[in-house]
C-alpha atoms as a PDB file:
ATOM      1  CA  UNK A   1     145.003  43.654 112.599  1.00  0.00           C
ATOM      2  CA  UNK A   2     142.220  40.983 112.659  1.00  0.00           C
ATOM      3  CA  UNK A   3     138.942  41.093 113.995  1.00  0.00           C
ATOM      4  CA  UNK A   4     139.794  39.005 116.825  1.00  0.00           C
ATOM      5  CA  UNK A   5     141.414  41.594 118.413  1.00  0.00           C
ATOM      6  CA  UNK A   6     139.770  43.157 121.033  1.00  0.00           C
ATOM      7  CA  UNK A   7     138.501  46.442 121.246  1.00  0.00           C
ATOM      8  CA  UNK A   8     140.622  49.104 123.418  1.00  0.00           C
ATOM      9  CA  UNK A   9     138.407  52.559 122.373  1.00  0.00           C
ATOM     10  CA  UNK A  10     134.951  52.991 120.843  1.00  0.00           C
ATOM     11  CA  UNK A  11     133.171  56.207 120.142  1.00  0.00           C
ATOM     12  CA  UNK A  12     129.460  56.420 119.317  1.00  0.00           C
ATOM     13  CA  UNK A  13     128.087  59.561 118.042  1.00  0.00           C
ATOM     14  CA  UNK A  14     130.210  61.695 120.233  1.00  0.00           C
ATOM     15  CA  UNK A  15     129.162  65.203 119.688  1.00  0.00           C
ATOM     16  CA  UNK A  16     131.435  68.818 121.280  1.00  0.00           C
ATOM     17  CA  UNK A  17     129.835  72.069 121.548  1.00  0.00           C
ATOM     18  CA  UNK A  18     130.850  75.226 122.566  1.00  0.00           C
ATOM     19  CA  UNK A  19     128.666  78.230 122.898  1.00  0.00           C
ATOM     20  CA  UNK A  20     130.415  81.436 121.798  1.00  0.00           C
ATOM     21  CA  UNK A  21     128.001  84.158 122.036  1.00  0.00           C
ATOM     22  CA  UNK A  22     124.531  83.690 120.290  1.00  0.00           C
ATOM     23  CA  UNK A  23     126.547  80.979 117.822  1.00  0.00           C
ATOM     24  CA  UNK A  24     127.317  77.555 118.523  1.00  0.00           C
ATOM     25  CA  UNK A  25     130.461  75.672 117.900  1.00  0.00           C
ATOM     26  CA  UNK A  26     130.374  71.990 116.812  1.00  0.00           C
ATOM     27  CA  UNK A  27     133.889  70.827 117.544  1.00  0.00           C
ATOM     28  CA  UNK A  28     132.926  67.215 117.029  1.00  0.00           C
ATOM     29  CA  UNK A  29     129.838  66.325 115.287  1.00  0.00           C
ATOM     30  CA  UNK A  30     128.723  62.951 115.315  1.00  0.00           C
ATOM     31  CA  UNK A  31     132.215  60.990 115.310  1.00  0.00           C
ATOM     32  CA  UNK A  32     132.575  57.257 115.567  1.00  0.00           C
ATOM     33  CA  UNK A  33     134.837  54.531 115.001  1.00  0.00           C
ATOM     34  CA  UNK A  34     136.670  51.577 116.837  1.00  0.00           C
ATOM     35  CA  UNK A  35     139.826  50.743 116.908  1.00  0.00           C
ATOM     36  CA  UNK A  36     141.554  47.900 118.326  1.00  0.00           C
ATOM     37  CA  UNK A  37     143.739  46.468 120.782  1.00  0.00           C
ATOM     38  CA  UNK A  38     147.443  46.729 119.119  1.00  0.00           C
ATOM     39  CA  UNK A  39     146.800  49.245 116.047  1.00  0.00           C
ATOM     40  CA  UNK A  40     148.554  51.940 115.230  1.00  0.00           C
ATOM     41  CA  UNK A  41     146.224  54.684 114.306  1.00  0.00           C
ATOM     42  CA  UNK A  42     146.961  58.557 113.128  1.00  0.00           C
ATOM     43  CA  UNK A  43     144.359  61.044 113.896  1.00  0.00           C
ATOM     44  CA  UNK A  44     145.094  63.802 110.873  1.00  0.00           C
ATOM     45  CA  UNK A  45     143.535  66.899 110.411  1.00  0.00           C
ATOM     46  CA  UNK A  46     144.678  70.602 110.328  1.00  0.00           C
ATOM     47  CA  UNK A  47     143.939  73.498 112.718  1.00  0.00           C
ATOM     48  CA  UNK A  48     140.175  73.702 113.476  1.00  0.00           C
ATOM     49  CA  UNK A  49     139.567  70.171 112.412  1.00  0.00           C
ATOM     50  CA  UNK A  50     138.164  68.847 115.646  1.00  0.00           C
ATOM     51  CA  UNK A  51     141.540  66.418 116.421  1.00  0.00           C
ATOM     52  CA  UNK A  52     142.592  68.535 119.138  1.00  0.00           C
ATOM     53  CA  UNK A  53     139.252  68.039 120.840  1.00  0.00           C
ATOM     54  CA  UNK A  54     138.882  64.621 120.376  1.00  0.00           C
ATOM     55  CA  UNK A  55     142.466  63.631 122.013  1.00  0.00           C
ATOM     56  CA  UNK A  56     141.119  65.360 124.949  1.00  0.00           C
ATOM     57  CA  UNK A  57     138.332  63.165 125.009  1.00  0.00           C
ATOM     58  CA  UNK A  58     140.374  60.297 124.333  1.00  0.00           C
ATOM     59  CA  UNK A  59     142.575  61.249 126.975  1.00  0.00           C
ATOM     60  CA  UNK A  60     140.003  61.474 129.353  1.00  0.00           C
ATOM     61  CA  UNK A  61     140.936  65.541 129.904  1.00  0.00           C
ATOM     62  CA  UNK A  62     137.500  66.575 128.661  1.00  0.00           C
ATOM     63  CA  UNK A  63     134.029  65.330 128.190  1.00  0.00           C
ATOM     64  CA  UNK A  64     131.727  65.263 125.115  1.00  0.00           C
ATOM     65  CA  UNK A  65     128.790  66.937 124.984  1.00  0.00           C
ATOM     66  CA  UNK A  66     126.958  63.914 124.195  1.00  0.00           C
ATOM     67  CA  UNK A  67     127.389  60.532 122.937  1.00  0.00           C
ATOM     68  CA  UNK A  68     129.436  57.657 124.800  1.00  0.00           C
ATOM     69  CA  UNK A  69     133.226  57.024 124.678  1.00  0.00           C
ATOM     70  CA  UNK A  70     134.011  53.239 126.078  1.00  0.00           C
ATOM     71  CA  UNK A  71     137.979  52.291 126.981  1.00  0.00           C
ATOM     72  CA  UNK A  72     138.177  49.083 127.705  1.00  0.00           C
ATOM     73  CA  UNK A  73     134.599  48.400 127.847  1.00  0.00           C
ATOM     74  CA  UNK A  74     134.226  51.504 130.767  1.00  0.00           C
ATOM     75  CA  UNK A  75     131.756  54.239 128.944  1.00  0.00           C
ATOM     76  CA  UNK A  76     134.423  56.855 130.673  1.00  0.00           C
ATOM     77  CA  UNK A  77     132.067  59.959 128.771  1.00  0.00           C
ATOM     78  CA  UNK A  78     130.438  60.702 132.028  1.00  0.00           C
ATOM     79  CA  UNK A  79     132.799  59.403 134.759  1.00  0.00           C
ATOM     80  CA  UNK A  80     133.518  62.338 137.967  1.00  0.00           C
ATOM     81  CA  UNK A  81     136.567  64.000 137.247  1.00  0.00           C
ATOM     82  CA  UNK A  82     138.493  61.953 140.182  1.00  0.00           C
ATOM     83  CA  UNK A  83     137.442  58.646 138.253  1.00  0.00           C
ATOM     84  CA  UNK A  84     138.887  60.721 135.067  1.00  0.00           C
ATOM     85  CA  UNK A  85     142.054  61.213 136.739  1.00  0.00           C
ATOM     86  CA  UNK A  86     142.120  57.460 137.653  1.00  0.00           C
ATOM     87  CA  UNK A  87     141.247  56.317 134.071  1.00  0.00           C
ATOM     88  CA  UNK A  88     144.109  58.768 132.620  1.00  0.00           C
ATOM     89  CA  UNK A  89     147.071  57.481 135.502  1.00  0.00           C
ATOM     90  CA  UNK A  90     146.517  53.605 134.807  1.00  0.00           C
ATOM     91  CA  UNK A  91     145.262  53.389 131.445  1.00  0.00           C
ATOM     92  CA  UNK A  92     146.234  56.296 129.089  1.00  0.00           C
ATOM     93  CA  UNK A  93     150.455  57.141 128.487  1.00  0.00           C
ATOM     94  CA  UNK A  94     150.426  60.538 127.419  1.00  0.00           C
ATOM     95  CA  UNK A  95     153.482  62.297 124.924  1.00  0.00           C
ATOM     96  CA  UNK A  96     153.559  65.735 124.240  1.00  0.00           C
ATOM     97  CA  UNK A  97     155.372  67.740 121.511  1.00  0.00           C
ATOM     98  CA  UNK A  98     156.796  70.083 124.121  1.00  0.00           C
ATOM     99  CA  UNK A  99     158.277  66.497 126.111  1.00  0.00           C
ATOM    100  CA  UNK A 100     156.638  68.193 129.318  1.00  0.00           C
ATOM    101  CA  UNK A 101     159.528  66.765 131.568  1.00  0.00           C
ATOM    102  CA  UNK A 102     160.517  68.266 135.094  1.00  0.00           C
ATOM    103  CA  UNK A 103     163.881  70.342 134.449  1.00  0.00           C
ATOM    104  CA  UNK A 104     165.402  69.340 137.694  1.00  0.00           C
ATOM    105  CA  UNK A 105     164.452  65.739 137.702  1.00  0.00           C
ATOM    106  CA  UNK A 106     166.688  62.952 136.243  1.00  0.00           C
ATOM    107  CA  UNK A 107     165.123  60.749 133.453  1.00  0.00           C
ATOM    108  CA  UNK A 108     164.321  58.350 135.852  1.00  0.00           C
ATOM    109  CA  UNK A 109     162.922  60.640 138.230  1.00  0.00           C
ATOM    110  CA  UNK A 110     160.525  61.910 135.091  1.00  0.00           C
ATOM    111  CA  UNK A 111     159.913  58.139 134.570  1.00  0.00           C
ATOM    112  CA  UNK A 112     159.231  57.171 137.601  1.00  0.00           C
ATOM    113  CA  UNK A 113     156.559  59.985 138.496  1.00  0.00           C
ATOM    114  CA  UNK A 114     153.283  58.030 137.312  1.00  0.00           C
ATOM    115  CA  UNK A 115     153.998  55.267 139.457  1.00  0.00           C
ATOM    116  CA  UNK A 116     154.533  57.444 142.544  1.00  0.00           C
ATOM    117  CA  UNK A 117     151.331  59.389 141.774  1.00  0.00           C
ATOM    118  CA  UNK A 118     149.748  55.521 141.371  1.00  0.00           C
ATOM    119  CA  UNK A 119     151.308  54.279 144.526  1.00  0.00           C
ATOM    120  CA  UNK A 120     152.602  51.616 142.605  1.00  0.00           C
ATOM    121  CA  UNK A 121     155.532  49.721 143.870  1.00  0.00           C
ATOM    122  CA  UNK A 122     159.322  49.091 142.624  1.00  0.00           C
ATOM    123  CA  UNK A 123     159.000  52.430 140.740  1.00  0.00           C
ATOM    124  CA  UNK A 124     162.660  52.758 140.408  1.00  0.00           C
ATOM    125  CA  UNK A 125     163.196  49.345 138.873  1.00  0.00           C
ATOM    126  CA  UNK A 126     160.036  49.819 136.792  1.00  0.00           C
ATOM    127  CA  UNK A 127     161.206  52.852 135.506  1.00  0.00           C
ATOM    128  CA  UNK A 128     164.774  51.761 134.644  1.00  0.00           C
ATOM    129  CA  UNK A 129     163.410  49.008 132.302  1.00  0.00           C
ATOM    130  CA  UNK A 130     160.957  51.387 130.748  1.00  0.00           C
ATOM    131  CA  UNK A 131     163.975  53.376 129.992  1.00  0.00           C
ATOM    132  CA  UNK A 132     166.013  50.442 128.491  1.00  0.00           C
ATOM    133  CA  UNK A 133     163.155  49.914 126.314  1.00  0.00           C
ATOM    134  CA  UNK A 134     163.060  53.338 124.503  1.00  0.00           C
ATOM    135  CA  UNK A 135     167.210  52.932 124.594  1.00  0.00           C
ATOM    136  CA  UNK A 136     168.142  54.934 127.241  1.00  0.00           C
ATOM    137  CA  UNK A 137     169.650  52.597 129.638  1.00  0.00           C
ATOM    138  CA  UNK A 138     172.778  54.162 129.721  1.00  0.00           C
ATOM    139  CA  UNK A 139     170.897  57.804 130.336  1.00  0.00           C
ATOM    140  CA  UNK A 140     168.585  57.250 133.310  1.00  0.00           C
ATOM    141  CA  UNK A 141     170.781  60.379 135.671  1.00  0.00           C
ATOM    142  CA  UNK A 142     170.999  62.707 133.436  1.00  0.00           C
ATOM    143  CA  UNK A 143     168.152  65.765 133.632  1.00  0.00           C
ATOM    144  CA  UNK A 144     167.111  66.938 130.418  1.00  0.00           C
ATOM    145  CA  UNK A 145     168.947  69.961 129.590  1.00  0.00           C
ATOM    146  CA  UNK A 146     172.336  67.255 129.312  1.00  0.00           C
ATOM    147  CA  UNK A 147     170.038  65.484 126.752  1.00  0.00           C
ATOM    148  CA  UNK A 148     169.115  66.006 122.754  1.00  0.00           C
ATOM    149  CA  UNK A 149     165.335  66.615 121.646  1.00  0.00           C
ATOM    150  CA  UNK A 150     165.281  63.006 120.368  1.00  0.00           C
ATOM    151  CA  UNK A 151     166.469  61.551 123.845  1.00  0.00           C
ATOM    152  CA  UNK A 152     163.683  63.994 126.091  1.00  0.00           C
ATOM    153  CA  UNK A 153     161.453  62.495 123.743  1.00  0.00           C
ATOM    154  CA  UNK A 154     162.458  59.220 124.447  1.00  0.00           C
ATOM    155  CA  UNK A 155     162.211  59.852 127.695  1.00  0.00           C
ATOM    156  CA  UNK A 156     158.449  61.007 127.475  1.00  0.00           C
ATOM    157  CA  UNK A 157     158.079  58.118 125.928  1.00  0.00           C
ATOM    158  CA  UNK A 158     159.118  55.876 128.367  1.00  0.00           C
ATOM    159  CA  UNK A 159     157.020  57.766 130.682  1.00  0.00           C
ATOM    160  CA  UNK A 160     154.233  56.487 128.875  1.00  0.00           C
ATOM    161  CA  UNK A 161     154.851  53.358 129.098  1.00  0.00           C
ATOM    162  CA  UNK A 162     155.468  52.675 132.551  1.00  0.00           C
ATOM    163  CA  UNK A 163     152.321  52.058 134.250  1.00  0.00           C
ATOM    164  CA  UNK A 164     151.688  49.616 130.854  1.00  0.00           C
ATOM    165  CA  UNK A 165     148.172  51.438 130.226  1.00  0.00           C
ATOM    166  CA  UNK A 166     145.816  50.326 127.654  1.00  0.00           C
ATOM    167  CA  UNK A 167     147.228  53.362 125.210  1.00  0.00           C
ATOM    168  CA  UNK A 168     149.371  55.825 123.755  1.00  0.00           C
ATOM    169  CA  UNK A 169     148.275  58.760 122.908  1.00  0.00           C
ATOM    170  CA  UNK A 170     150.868  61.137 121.458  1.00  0.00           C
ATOM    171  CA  UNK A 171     150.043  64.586 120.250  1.00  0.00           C
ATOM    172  CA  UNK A 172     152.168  66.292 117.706  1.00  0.00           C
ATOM    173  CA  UNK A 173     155.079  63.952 119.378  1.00  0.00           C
ATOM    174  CA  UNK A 174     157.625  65.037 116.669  1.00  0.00           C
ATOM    175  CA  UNK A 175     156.639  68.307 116.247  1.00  0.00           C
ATOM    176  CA  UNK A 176     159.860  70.033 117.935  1.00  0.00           C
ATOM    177  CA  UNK A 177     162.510  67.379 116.508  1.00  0.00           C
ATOM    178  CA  UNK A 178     164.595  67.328 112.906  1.00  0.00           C
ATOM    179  CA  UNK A 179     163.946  64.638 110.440  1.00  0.00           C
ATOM    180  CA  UNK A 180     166.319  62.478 111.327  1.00  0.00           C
ATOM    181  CA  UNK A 181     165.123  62.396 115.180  1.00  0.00           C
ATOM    182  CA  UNK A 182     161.932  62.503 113.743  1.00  0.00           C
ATOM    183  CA  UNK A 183     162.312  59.428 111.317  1.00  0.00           C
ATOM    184  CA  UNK A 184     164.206  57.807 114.839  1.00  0.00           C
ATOM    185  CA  UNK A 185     161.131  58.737 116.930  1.00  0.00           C
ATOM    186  CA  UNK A 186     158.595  57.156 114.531  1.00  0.00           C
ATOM    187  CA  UNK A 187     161.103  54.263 114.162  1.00  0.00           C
ATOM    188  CA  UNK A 188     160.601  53.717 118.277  1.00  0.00           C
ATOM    189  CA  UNK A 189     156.955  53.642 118.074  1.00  0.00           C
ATOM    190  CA  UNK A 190     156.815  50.976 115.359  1.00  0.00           C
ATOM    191  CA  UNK A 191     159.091  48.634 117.425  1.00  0.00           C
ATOM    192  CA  UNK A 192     156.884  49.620 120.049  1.00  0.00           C
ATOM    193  CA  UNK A 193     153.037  48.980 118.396  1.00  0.00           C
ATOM    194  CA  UNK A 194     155.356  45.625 117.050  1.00  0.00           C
ATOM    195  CA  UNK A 195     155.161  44.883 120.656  1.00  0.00           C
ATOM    196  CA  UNK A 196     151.499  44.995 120.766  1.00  0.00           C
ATOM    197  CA  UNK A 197     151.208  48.330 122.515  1.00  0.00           C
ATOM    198  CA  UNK A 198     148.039  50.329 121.125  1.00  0.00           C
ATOM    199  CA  UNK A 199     149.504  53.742 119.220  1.00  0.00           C
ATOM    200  CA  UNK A 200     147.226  57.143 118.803  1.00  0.00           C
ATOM    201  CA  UNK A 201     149.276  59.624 117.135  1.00  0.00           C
ATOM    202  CA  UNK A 202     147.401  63.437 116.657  1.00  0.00           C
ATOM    203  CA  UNK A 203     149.427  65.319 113.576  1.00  0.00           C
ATOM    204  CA  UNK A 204     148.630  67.682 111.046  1.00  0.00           C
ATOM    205  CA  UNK A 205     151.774  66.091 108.831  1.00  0.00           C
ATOM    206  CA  UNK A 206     150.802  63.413 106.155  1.00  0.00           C
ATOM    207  CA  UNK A 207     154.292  62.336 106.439  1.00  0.00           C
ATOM    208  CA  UNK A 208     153.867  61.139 109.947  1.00  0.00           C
ATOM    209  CA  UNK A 209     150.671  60.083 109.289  1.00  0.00           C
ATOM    210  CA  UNK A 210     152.264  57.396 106.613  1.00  0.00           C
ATOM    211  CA  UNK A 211     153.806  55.740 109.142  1.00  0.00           C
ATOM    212  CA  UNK A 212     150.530  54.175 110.861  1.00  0.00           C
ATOM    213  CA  UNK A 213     148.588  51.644 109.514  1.00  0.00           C
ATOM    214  CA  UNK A 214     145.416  53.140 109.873  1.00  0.00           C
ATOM    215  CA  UNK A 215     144.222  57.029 109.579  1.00  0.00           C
ATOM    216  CA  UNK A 216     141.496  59.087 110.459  1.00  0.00           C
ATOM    217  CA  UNK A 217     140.973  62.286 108.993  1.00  0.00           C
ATOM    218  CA  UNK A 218     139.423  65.253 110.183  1.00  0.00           C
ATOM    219  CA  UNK A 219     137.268  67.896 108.618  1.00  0.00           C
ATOM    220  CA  UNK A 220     134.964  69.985 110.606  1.00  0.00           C
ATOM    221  CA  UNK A 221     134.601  67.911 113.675  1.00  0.00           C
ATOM    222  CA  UNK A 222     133.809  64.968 111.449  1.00  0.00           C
ATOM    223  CA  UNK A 223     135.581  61.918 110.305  1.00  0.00           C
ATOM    224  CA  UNK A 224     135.889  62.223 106.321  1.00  0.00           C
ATOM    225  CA  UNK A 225     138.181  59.725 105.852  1.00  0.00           C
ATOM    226  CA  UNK A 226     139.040  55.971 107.694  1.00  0.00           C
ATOM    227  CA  UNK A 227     141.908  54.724 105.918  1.00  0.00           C
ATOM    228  CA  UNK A 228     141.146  51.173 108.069  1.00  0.00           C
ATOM    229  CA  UNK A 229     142.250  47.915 106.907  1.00  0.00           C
ATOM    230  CA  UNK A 230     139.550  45.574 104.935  1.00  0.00           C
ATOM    231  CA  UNK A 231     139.448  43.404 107.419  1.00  0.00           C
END
C-alpha cells in the first residue's frame, strides 16, 4: 500500500462514553489512525477491548462521543441518523458472523435487497454478477437452509458488495464456520482486497488476524498496537 493511495476512513481523537451509574465508561479513548483506499486491515482485540464499539462507528450505526470520523472525506461523526442510514446503504457492505440472510428469500433475493432499499436499477442483473464473483453463480435460487455455512457466507458477502461501497466491514465473519470454510472464506476476501476493494475485518482470533496486512489492536478503548506497513 503506498502513500498515494487515497484515504477511505480517518479517525481523530474519537472518544465513547457511557455513563453507568455514578461511573463512567470509556469505550474508546482517544483512537486514531488512517487507513487507505484498498488495505486490508484487522481490528483485534478481545471482549471489552473497545472493537465492538468502534465497528459501530465505522459502520455508521453509532456516534462517538466526541472527536470526528471522515469516510471519504464526509466527517459522518455528527450526520442525522437518515444521512447515517444513507452513508451505511451506498458506502459501507456489512458481513455478519450470524450471515443475517432472509430464510425465505433466494440468494439473489438476499443480494439483491440493498439495491431495492437504494432504488438502484438492474438489481437482478447486479446481483447475479455479485454472486458470480464470490462463486456462486450456479447457486443464485436456492434459500439458505439448501446451502452450507461457507456458501450463506458467501452469500453475505456478495451482499456486500453489490452497491460497490467504499468498504467492507466484516465482524467476526468466520466466527460460525470450520477451518476449512474458514481458510476458504479468508481465501475470498484476499482475491477480493486483490481487487482493490477496502477490507475491515473485527476478530478476537490472531489467526484471522494473520491474514491482513495491517492490524490494529485493542486494549481498553485504545489502539496499543498498529502493525502498519513502513511506508
Amino acid at each position: 500500500m503506498t502513500s498515494e493511495q487515497p484515504i477511505t476512513i480517518q479517525t481523530v481523537n474519537l472518544k465513547k462514553t457511557y455513563v453507568m451509574g455514578d461511573t463512567e465508561v470509556h469505550a474508546l479513548d482517544d483512537v486514531s489512525f488512517k487507513i487507505r483506499q484498498g488495505e486490508m486491515t484487522a481490528i483485534i482485540g478481545q471482549s471489552g477491548s473497545g472493537k465492538s464499539t468502534l465497528m459501530n462507528i465505522l459502520g455508521c450505526l453509532d456516534r462517538p462521543t466526541s472527536g470526528m470520523y471522515y469516510l471519504d472525506n464526509q466527517n459522518v461523526a455528527q450526520m442525522s441518523d437518515n444521512q447515517l442510514a444513507t452513508i451505511r446503504n451506498k458506502n459501507i457492505g456489512f458481513v455478519f458472523q450470524s450471515f443475517n440472510l432472509l430464510p425465505r428469500m433466494s440468494a439473489l433475493e438476499n443480494v439483491e435487497l440493498p439495491l431495492l432499499y437504494a432504488g438502484l436499477a438492474h438489481a437482478k442483473d447486479k446481483a447475479r454478477e455479485a454472486l458470480v464473483r464470490v462463486g456462486l453463480g450456479e447457486r443464485y435460487n436456492h434459500e439458505p437452509n439448501q446451502m452450507s455455512g461457507g456458501q450463506r457466507q458467501r452469500v453475505a458477502v456478495a451482499r456486500a458488495l453489490v452497491t460497490n461501497p467504499t468498504m467492507v466491514l466484516a465482524d467476526e465473519p468466520t466466527g460460525n464456520l470450520d477451518s476449512k470454510t474458514t481458510n476458504e472464506i479468508m481465501d475470498l476476501f484476499h482475491e477480493l482486497n486483490a481487487q482493490g476493494v477496502t477490507l475491515l475485518i473485527v476478530t478476537h482470533e490472531p489467526e484471522i488476524a494473520n491474514y491482513c496486512k495491517r492490524s490494529l489492536k485493542m486494549r481498553d478503548g485504545k489502539i496499543i498496537e498498529d502493525t502498519a506497513p513502513v511506508e
